[in-house]
Protein backbone atom coordinates (compact mmCIF):
# COMPACT_ATOMS: atom_id res chain seq x y z
CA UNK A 1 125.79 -30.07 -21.86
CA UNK A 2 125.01 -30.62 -25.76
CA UNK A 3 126.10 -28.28 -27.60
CA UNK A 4 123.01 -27.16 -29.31
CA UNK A 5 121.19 -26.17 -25.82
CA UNK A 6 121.37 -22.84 -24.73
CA UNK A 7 123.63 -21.22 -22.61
CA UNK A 8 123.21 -19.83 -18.76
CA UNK A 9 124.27 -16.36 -20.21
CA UNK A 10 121.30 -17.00 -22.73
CA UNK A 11 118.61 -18.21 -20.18
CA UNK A 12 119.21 -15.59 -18.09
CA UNK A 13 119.53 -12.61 -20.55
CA UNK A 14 116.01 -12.27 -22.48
CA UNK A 15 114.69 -9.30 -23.30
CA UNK A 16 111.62 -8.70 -21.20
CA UNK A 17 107.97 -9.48 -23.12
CA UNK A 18 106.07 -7.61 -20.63
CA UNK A 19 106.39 -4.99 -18.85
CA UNK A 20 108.64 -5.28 -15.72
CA UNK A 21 106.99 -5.10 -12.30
CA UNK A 22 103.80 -7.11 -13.53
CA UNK A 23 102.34 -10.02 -11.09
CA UNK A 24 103.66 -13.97 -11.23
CA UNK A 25 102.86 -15.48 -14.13
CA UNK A 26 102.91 -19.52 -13.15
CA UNK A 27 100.86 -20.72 -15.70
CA UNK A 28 104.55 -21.32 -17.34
CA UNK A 29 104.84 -24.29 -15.09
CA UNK A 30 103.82 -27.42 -16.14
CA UNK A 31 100.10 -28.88 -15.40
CA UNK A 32 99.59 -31.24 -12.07
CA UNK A 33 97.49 -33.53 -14.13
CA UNK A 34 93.65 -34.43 -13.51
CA UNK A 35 93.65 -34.91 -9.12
CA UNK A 36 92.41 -37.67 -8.38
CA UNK A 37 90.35 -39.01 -4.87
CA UNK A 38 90.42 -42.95 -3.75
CA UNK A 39 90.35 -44.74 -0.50
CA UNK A 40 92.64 -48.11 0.15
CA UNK A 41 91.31 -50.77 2.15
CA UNK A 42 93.04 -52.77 5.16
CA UNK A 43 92.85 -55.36 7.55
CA UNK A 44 93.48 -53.32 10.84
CA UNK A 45 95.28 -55.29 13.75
CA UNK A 46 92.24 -54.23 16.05
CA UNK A 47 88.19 -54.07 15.80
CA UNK A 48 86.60 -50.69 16.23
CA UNK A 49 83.27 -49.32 16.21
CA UNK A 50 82.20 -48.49 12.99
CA UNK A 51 79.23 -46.03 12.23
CA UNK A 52 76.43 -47.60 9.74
CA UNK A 53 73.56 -46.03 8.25
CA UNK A 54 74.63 -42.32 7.17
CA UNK A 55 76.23 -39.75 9.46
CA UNK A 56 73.27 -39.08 12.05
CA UNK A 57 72.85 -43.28 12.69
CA UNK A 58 73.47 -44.62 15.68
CA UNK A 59 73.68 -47.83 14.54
CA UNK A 60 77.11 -49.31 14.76
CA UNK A 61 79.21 -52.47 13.77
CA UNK A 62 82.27 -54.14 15.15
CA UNK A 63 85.11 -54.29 11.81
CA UNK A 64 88.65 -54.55 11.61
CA UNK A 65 88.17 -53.69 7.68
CA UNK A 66 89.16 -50.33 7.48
CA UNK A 67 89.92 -46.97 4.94
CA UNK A 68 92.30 -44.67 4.63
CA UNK A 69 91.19 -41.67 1.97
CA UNK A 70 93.79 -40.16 -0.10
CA UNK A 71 94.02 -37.15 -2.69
CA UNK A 72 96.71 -37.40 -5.52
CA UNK A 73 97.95 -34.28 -7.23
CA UNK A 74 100.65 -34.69 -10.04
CA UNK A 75 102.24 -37.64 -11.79
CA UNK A 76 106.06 -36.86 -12.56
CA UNK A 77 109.11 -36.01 -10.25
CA UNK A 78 109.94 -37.42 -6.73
CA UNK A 79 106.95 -38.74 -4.68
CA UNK A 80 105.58 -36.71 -1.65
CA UNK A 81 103.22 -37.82 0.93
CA UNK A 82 101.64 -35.72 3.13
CA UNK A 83 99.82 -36.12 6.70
CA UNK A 84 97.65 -33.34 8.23
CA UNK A 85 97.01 -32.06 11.54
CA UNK A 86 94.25 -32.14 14.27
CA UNK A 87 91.34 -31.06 14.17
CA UNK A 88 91.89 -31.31 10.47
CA UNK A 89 91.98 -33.43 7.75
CA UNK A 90 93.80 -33.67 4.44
CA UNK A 91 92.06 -30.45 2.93
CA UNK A 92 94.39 -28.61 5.16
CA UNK A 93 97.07 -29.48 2.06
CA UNK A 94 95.01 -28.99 -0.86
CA UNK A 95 96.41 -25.39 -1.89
CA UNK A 96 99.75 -26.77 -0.94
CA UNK A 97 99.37 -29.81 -2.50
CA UNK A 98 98.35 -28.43 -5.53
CA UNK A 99 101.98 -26.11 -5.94
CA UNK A 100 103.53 -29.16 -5.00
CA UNK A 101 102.32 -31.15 -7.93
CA UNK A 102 103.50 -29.26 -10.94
CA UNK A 103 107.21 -30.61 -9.29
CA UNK A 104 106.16 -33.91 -7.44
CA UNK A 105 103.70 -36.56 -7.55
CA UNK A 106 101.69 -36.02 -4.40
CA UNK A 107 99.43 -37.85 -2.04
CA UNK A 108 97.77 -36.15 1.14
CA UNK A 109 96.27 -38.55 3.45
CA UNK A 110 93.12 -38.29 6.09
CA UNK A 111 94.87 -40.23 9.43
CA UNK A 112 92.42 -43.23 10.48
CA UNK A 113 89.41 -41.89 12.66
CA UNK A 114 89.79 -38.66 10.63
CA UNK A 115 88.67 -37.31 7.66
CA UNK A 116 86.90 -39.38 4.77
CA UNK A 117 88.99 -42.12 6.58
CA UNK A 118 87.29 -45.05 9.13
CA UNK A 119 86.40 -43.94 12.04
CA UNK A 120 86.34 -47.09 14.43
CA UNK A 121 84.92 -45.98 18.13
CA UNK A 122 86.61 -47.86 21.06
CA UNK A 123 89.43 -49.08 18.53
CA UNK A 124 91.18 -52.29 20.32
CA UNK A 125 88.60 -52.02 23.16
CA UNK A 126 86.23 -54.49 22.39
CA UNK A 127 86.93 -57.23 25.01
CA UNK A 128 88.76 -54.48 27.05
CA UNK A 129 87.01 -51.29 27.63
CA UNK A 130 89.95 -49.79 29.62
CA UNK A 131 92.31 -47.07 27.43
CA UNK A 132 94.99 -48.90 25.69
CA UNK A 133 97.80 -47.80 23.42
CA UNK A 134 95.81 -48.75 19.49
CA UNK A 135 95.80 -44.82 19.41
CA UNK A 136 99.78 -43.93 19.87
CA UNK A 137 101.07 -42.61 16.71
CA UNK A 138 103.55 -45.50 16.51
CA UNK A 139 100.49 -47.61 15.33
CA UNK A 140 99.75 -45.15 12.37
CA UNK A 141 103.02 -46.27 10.95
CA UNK A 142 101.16 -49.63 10.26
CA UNK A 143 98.70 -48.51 7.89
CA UNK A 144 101.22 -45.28 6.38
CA UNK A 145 103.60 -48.12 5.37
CA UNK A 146 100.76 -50.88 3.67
CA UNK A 147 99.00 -47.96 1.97
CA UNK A 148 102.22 -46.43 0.14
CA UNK A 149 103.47 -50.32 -1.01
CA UNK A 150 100.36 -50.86 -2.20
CA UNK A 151 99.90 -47.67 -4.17
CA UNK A 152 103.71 -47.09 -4.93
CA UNK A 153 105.18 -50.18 -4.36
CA UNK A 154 108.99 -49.82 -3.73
CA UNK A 155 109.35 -46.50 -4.17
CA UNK A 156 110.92 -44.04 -1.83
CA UNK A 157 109.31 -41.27 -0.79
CA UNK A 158 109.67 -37.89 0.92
CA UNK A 159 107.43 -37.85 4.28
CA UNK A 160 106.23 -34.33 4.80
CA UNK A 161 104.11 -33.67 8.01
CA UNK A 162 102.26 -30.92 10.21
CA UNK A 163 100.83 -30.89 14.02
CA UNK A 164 99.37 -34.49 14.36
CA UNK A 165 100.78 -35.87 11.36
CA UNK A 166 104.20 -35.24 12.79
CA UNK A 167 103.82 -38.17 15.57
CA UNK A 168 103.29 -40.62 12.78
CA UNK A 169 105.71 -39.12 10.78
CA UNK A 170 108.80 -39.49 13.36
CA UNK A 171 108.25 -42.49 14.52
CA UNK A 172 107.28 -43.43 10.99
CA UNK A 173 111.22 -42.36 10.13
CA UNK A 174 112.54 -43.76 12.47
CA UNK A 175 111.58 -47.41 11.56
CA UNK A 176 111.18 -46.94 7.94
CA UNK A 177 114.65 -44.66 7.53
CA UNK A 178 115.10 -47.26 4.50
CA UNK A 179 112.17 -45.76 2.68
CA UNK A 180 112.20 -42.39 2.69
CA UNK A 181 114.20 -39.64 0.18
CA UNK A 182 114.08 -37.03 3.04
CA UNK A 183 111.65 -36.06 5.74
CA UNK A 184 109.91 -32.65 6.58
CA UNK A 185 108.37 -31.40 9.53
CA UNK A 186 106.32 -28.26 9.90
CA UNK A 187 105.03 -26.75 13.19
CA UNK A 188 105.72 -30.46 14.55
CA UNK A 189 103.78 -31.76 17.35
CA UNK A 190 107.07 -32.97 19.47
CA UNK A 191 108.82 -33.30 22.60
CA UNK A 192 107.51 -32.11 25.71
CA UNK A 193 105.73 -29.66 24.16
CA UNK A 194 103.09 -31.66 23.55
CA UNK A 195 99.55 -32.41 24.63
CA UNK A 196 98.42 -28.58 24.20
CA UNK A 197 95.19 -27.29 26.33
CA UNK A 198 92.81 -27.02 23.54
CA UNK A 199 93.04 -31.19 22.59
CA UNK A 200 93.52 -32.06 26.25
CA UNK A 201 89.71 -30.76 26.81
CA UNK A 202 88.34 -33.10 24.02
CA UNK A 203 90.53 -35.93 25.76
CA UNK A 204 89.27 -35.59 28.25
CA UNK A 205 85.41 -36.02 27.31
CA UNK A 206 86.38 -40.10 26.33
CA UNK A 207 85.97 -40.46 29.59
CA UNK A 208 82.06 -39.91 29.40
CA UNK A 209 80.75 -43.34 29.68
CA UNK A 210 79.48 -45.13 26.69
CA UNK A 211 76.15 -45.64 27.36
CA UNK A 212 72.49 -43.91 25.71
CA UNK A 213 72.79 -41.67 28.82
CA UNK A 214 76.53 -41.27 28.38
CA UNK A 215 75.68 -40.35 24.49
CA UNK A 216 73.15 -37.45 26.04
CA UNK A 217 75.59 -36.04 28.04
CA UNK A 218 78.41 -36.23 25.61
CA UNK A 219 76.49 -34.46 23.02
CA UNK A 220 75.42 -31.83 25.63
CA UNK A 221 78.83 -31.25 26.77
CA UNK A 222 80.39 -30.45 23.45
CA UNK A 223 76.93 -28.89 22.56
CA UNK A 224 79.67 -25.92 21.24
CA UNK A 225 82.08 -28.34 20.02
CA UNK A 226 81.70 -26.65 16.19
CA UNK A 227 82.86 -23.29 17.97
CA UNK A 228 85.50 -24.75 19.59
CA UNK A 229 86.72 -26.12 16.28
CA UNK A 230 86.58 -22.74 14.46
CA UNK A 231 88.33 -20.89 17.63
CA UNK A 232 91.14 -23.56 17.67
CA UNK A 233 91.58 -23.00 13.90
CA UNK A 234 91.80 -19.21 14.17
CA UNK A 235 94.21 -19.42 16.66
CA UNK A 236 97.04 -21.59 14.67
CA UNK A 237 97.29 -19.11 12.14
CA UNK A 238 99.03 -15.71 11.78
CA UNK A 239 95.87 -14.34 10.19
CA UNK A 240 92.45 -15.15 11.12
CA UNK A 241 91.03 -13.90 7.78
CA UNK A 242 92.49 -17.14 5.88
CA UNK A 243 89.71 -18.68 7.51
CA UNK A 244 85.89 -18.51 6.03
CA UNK A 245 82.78 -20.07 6.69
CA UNK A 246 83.28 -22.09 3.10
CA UNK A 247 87.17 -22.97 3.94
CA UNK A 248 85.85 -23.56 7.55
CA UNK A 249 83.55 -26.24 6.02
CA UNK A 250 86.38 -28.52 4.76
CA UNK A 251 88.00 -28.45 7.77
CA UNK A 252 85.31 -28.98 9.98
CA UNK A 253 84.19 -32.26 8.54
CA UNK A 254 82.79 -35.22 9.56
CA UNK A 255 82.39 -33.60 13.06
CA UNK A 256 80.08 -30.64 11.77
CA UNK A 257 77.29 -30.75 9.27
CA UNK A 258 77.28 -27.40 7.72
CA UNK A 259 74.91 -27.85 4.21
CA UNK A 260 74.32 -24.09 2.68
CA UNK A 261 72.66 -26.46 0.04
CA UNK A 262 69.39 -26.85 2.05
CA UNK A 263 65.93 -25.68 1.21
CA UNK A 264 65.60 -27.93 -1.22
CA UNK A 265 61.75 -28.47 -1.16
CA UNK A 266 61.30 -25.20 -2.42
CA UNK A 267 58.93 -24.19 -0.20
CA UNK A 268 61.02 -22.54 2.51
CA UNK A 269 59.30 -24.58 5.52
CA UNK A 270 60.12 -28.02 5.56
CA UNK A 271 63.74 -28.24 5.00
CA UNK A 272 65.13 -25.15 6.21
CA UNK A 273 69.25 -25.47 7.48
CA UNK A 274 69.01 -24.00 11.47
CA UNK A 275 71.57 -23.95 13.75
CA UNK A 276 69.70 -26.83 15.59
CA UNK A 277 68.84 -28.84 12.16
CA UNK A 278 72.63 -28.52 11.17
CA UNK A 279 73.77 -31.26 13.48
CA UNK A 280 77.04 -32.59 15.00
CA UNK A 281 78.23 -36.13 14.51
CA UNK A 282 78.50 -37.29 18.01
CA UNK A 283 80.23 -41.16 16.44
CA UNK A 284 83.00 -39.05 15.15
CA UNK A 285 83.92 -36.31 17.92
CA UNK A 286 83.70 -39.70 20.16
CA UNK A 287 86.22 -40.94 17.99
CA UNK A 288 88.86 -37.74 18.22
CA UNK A 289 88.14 -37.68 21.77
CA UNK A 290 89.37 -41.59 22.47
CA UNK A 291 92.70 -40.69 20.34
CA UNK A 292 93.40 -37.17 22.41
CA UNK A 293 92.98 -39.23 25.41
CA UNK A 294 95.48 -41.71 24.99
CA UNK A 295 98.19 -39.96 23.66
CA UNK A 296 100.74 -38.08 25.87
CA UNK A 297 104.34 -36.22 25.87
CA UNK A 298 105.99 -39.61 26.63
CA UNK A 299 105.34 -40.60 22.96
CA UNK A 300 107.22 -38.11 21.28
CA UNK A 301 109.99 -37.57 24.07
CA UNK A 302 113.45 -39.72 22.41
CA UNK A 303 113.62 -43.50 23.05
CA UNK A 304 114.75 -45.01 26.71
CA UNK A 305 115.03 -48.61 27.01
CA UNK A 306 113.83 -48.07 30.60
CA UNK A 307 112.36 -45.11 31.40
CA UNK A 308 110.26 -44.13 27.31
CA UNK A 309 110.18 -47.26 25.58
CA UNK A 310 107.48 -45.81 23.77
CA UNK A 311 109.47 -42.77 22.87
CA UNK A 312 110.73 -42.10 19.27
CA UNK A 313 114.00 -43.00 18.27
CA UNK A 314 115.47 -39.87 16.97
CA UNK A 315 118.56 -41.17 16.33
CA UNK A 316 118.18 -43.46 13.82
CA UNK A 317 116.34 -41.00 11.44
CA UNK A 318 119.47 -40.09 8.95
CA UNK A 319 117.94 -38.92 5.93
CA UNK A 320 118.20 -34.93 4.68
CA UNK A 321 115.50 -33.39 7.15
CA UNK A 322 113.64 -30.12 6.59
CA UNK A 323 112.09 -28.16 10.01
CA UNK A 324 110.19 -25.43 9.29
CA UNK A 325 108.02 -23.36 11.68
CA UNK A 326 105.75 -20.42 11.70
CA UNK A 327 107.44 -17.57 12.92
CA UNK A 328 104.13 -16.79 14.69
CA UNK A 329 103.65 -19.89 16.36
CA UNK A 330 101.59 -19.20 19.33
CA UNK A 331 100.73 -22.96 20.35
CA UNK A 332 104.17 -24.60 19.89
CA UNK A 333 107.35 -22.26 19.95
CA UNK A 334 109.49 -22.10 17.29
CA UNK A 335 112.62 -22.03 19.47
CA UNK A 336 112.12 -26.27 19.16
CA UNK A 337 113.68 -26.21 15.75
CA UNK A 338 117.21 -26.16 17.13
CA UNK A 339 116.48 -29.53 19.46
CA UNK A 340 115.80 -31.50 15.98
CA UNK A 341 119.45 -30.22 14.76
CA UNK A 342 121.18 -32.34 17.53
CA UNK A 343 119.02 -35.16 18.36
CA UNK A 344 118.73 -36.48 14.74
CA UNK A 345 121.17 -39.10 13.37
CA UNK A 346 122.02 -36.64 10.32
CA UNK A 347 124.09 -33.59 10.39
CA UNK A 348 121.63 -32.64 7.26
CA UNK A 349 119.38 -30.50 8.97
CA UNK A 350 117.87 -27.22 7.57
CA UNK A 351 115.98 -24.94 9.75
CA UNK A 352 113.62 -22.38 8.02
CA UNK A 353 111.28 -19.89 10.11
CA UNK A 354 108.30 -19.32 7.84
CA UNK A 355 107.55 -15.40 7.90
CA UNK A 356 103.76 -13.98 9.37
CA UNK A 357 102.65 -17.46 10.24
CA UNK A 358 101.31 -19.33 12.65
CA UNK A 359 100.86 -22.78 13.83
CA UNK A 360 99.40 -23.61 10.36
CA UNK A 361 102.12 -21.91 8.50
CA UNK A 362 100.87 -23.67 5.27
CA UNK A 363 97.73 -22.38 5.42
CA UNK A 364 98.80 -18.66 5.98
CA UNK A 365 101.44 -18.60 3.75
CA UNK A 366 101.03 -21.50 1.17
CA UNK A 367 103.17 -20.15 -1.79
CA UNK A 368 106.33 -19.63 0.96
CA UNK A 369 106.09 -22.99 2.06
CA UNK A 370 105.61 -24.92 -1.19
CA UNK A 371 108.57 -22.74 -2.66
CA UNK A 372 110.40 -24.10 0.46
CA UNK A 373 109.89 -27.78 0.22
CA UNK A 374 110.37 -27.58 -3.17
CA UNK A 375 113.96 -26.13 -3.22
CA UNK A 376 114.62 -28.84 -0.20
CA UNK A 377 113.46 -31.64 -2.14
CA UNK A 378 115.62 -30.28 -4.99
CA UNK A 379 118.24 -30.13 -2.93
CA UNK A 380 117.90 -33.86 -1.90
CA UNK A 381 116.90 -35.53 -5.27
CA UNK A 382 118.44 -33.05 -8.11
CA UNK A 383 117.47 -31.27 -10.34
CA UNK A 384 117.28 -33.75 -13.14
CA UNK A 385 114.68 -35.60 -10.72
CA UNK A 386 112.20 -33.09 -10.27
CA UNK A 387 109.46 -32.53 -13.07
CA UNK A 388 109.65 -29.13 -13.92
CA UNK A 389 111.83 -26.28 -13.11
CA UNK A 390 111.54 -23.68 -9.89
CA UNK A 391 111.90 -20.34 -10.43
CA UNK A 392 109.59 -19.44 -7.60
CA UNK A 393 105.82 -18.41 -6.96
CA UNK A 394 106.17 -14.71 -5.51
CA UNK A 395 108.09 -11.49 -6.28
CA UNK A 396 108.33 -9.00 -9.04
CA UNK A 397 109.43 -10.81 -11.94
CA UNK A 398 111.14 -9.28 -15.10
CA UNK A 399 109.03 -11.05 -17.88
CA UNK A 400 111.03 -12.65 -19.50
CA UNK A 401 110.41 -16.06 -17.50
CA UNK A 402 108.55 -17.96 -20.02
CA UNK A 403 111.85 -17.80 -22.12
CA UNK A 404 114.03 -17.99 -19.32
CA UNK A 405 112.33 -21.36 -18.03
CA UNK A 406 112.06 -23.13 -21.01
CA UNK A 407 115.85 -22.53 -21.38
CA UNK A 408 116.25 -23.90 -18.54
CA UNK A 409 114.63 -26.82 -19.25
CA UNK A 410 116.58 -27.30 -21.95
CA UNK A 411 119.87 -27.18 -19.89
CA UNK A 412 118.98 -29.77 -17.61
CA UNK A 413 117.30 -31.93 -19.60
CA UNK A 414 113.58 -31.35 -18.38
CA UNK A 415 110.67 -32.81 -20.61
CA UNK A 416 107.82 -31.71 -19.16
């Protein structure tokens, strides 16, 4: 430490500048920078049916030239990527994400048929209309691994994951161990615990044939499909209330077309938003409905030679692993955290309970969770590495912390 720096005893010891007791001020953390949106392009291993012509078209197009959307937030520190859930897409991370980056460069991804992403229908089915495994997260790890060299070539990274996300992201470990920092899981889709009862029923629609009378009784049959998102949604978090119709939107897209922006004629007649003029985009809930299908416990039980070749292999994950999990977890119990602890091939294992959450801890209780992958990745990289300094996002602070943090930065040798 040079000499001229400050001390801990001085950091620490400021005379408060407002009055104790007042709210968090973190406008003393650095900026994330200007976000940014993009999409990166691939050659996918397999054609798919791709949807031409705007979202109510039925035209289609066989391509193997696909997108993946991203969202970057920050440009300093350790890089983060992040991979939503089902029925999501990468919205889900956005107030997360946005924590995140005043620490971490960030990018949140929308998983292929997802999202801004493609969205190819019958993806590897073209000359074979019977199910096949182009869907099984293992795949994902094709495109996770071409998108980051491209956009961060060589760089190692910290994989951080919820639900859905978390298929890709284990097996995504376990054959990429080489690349990664660390790896965190939240409310992970794993084990046996998976398929849950609320995806199995969309499976289970793929099997409506795909033909113009097939289309007219897919559409009928998930006529409520926009409820059944906004039940399954409520029901992953600890509070209900977190959801809105406006945060609903995000979430609910591409299936749902929900435009309050209607009406524009003026003339309150001839463009009027109805529940009937709002429609559904049938290409797209086809789409979730051939992935759901496909995939199965089997996929996210450990590796056997013989009897789960398909199975992830646990074991040769050995970076510093985070599992957190909402408390509240009604779809995928919490008790699942210790099974990570000794199936892993690293003793580093923390285990954090997330407190009045749900499945979707980050969404009920963002500031917990991005104060607790930021202390983890602290942990794992230094605190030299990361771009600013954590003092936290909640509690009563004594108000002195502007003084106290650039002290701090001082110490350690933080520019930010």
């Amino acid at each position: 430490m040079k000499s001229n720096t400050p001390s801990f005893y001085e950091a620490l010891s400021h005379s408060p500048v407002r009055a104790a007791g007042n709210k968090v001020d973190l406008s003393i953390y650095r900026g994330c920078g200007e976000t940014t949106y993009g999409k990166f392009e691939y050659n996918a291993p397999h054609e798919g049916l791709l949807q031409v012509g705007g979202p109510q078209s039925t035209e289609t197009e066989w391509n193997d030239q696909f997108e993946i959307a991203w969202t970057k937030v920050g440009d300093k520190g350790p890089l983060l990527l992040l991979l939503h859930g089902v029925p999501c897409n990468r919205a889900q991370w956005e107030e997360v994400q946005r924590l995140l980056g005043r620490f971490c460069e960030t990018i949140a991804i929308d998983m292929l048929g997802m999202g801004e992403s493609s969205q190819p229908r019958m993806y590897g089915r073209k000359n074979d209309p019977s199910e096949n495994d182009c869907w099984h997260w293992i795949n994902d790890v094709d495109y996770v691994e071409k998108l980051m060299q491209h956009e961060f070539p060589g760089r190692k990274f910290v994989l951080i994951a919820d639900d859905w996300g978390s298929g890709i992201a284990s097996h995504y470990a376990a054959k990429h161990n080489d690349r990664l920092l660390a790896l965190i899981q939240l409310d992970a889709i794993t084990f046996d615990g998976y398929p849950v009862n609320e995806i199995q029923a969309i499976g289970r629609a793929s099997q409506i044939p795909n033909t113009p009378e097939g289309e007219q009784t897919f559409a009928m049959a998930l006529g409520a499909f926009d409820q059944t998102l906004v039940q399954i949604l409520k029901t992953m978090v600890y509070d209900p209330g977190v959801y809105n119709q406006y945060k609903l939107r995000l979430l609910t897209f591409p299936y749902v077309d929900v435009d309050y922006e209607r009406n524009r004629a003026g003339d309150g007649v001839t463009d009027v938003a109805t529940s009937i003029t709002m429609l559904q985009n049938v290409h797209n809930m086809r789409v979730l409905a051939d992935r759901a299908a496909i995939l199965s416990p089997a996929l996210l039980l450990p590796y056997d030679e013989k009897r789960n070749p398909n199975g992830v292999k646990y074991n040769e994950i050995s970076v510093p692993t985070l599992i957190a999990w909402g408390e509240f977890d009604n779809m995928m119990p919490a008790a699942q955290t210790q099974r990570f602890a000794n199936i892993l091939g690293t003793d580093d294992v923390q285990i954090t309970y997330i407190p009045r959450a749900g499945h979707f801890a980050h969404t009920d209780q963002p500031l917990f969770v991005a104060d607790t992958m930021i202390n983890f990745v602290r942990r794992v990289v230094g605190r030299s590495a990361m771009a600013d300094i954590n003092i936290g996002n909640e509690g009563i602070w004594k108000g002195d912390e502007r003084a106290m943090i650039e002290d701090l930065r001082a110490i350690h040798g933080i520019m930010p």
